[in-house]
Protein backbone atom coordinates (compact mmCIF):
# COMPACT_ATOMS: atom_id res chain seq x y z
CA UNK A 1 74.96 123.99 104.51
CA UNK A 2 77.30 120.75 104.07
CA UNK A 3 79.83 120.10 102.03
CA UNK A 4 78.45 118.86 98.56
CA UNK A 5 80.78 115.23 97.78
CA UNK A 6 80.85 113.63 94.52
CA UNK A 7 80.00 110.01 94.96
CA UNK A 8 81.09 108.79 92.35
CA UNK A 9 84.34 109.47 92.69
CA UNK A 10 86.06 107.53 95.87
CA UNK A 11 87.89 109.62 98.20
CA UNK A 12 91.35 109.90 98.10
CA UNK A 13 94.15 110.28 101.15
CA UNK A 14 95.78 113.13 99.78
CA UNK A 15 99.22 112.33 101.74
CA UNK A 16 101.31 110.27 99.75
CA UNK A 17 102.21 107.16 101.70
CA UNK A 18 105.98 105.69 100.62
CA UNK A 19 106.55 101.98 99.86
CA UNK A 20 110.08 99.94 98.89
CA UNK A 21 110.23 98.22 95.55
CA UNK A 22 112.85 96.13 94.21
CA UNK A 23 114.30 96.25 90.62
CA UNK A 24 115.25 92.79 89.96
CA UNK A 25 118.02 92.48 87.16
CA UNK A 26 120.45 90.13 86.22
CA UNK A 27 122.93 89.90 83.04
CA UNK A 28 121.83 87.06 80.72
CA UNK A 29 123.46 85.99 77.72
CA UNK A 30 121.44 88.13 75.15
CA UNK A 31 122.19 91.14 77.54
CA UNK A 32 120.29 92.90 80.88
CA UNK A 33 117.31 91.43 81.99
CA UNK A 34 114.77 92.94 83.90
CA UNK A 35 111.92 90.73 85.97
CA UNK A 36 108.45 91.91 86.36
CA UNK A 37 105.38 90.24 87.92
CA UNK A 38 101.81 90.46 87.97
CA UNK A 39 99.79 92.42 90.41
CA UNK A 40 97.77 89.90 92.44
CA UNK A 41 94.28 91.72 91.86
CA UNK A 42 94.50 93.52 87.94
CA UNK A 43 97.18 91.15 86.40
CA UNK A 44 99.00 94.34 85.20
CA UNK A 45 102.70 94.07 84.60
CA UNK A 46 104.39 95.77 87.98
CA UNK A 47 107.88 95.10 90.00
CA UNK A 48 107.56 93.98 93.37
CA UNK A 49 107.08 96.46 96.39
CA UNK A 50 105.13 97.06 99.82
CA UNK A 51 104.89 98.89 102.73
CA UNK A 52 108.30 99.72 105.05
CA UNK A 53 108.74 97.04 107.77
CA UNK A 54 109.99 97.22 110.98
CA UNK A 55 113.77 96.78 111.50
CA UNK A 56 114.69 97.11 107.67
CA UNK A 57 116.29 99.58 105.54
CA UNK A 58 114.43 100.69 102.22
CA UNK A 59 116.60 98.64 100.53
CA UNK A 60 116.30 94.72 102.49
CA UNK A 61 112.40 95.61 102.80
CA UNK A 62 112.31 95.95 99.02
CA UNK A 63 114.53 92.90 98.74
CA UNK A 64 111.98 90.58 100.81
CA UNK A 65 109.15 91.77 99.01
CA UNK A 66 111.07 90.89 95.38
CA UNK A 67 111.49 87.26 97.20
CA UNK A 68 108.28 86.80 98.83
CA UNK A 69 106.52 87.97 95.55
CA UNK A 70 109.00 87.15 92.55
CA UNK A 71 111.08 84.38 94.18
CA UNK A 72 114.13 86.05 93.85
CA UNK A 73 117.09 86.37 95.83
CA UNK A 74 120.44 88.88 95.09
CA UNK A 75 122.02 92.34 96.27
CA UNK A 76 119.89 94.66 96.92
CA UNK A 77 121.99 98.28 96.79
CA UNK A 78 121.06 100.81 99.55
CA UNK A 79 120.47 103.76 97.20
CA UNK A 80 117.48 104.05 95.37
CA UNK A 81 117.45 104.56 91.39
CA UNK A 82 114.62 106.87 91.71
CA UNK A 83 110.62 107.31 92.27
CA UNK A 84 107.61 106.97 90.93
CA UNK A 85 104.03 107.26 91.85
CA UNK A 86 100.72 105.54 91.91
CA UNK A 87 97.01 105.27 93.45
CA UNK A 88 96.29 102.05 95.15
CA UNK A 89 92.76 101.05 96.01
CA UNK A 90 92.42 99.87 99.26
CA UNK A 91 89.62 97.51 100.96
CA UNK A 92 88.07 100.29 102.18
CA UNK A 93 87.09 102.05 98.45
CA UNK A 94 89.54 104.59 98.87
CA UNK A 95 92.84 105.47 96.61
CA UNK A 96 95.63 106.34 98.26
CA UNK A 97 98.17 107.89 96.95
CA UNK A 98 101.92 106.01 96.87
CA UNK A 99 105.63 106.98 96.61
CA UNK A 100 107.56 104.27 95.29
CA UNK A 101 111.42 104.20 96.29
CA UNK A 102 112.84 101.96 94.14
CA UNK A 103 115.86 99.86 94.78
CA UNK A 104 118.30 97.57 92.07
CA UNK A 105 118.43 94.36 93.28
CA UNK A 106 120.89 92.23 91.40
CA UNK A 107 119.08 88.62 91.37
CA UNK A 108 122.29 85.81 92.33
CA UNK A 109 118.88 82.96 92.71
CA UNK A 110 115.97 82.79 91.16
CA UNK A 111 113.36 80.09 93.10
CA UNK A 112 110.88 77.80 91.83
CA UNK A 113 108.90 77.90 94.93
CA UNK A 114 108.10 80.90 96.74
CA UNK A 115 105.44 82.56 98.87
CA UNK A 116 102.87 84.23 96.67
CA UNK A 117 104.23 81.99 93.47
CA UNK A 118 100.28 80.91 92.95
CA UNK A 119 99.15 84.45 92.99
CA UNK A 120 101.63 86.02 90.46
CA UNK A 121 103.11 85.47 86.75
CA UNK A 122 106.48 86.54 86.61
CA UNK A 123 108.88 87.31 83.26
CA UNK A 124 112.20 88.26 82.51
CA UNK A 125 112.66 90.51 79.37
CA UNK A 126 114.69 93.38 78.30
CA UNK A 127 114.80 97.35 80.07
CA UNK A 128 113.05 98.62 76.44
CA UNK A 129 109.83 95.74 76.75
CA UNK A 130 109.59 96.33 80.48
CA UNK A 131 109.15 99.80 80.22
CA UNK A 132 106.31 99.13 77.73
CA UNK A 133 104.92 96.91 79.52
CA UNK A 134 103.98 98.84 82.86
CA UNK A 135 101.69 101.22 82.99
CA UNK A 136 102.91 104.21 85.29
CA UNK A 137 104.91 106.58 83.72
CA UNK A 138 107.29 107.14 85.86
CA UNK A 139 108.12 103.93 85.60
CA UNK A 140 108.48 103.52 82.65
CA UNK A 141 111.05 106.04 82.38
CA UNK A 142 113.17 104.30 85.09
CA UNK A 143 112.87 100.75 83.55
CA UNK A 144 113.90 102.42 79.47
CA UNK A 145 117.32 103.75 81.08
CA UNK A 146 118.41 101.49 83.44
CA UNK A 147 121.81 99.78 82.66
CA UNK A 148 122.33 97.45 85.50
């Protein structure tokens, strides 16, 4: 006899899959300032991130993706502040599950033009309203304690 699936539940890649994000800060006058942007597809409040590239360290392939989706430019520092997890829905249906490295990057430019700039909202606020703003845990416990 087969294996009985429940359909309405998508399958999920059990392996967690790793990608780089970027944790793009700056010191305003009123104090740190984190920047968050909107996901492209649910609008939710995220930080930018994507899949390891070629030739890069964690750290400069989280550092594109905070330009490319944020507009951003700065150091990025090579060791990560910590990790959090997620399930991304790919084309096919399926959730995979993600690792998410993530990497300070002090912004030193912040664009007005920039690659995905009609795709995305972007904000800078403070470490407490980012953290309530996301929704992964995880997350939110990295974004409430970090100091810059």
């Amino acid at each position: 006899m087969g294996k009985k699936t429940d359909r309405l539940r998508p399958e999920t890649d059990r392996e967690p899959r790793t990608q780089y994000a970027a944790l793009p800060w700056r010191r305003a006058a009123e104090g740190l300032e984190i920047l968050l942007i909107t996901s492209r597809e649910t609008r939710r409040w995220v930080i930018p991130k994507g899949w390891p590239m070629r030739d890069f360290t964690p750290d400069v392939a989280a550092a594109r993706e905070a330009f490319e989706e944020a507009g951003v430019v700065g150091q990025a520092r090579g060791r990560s502040l910590g990790v959090y997890h997620y399930d991304k829905r790919l084309r096919s249906g399926r959730l995979q599950h993600v690792r998410v490295m993530v990497f300070p990057l002090e912004v030193t430019e912040v664009r007005d033009i920039w690659p995905e700039m009609v795709e995305r909202d972007r904000i800078w606020t403070t470490p407490a309203d980012a953290a309530e703003r996301v929704d992964e845990p995880e997350l939110k416990a990295l974004l409430a304690k970090f100091k810059g």
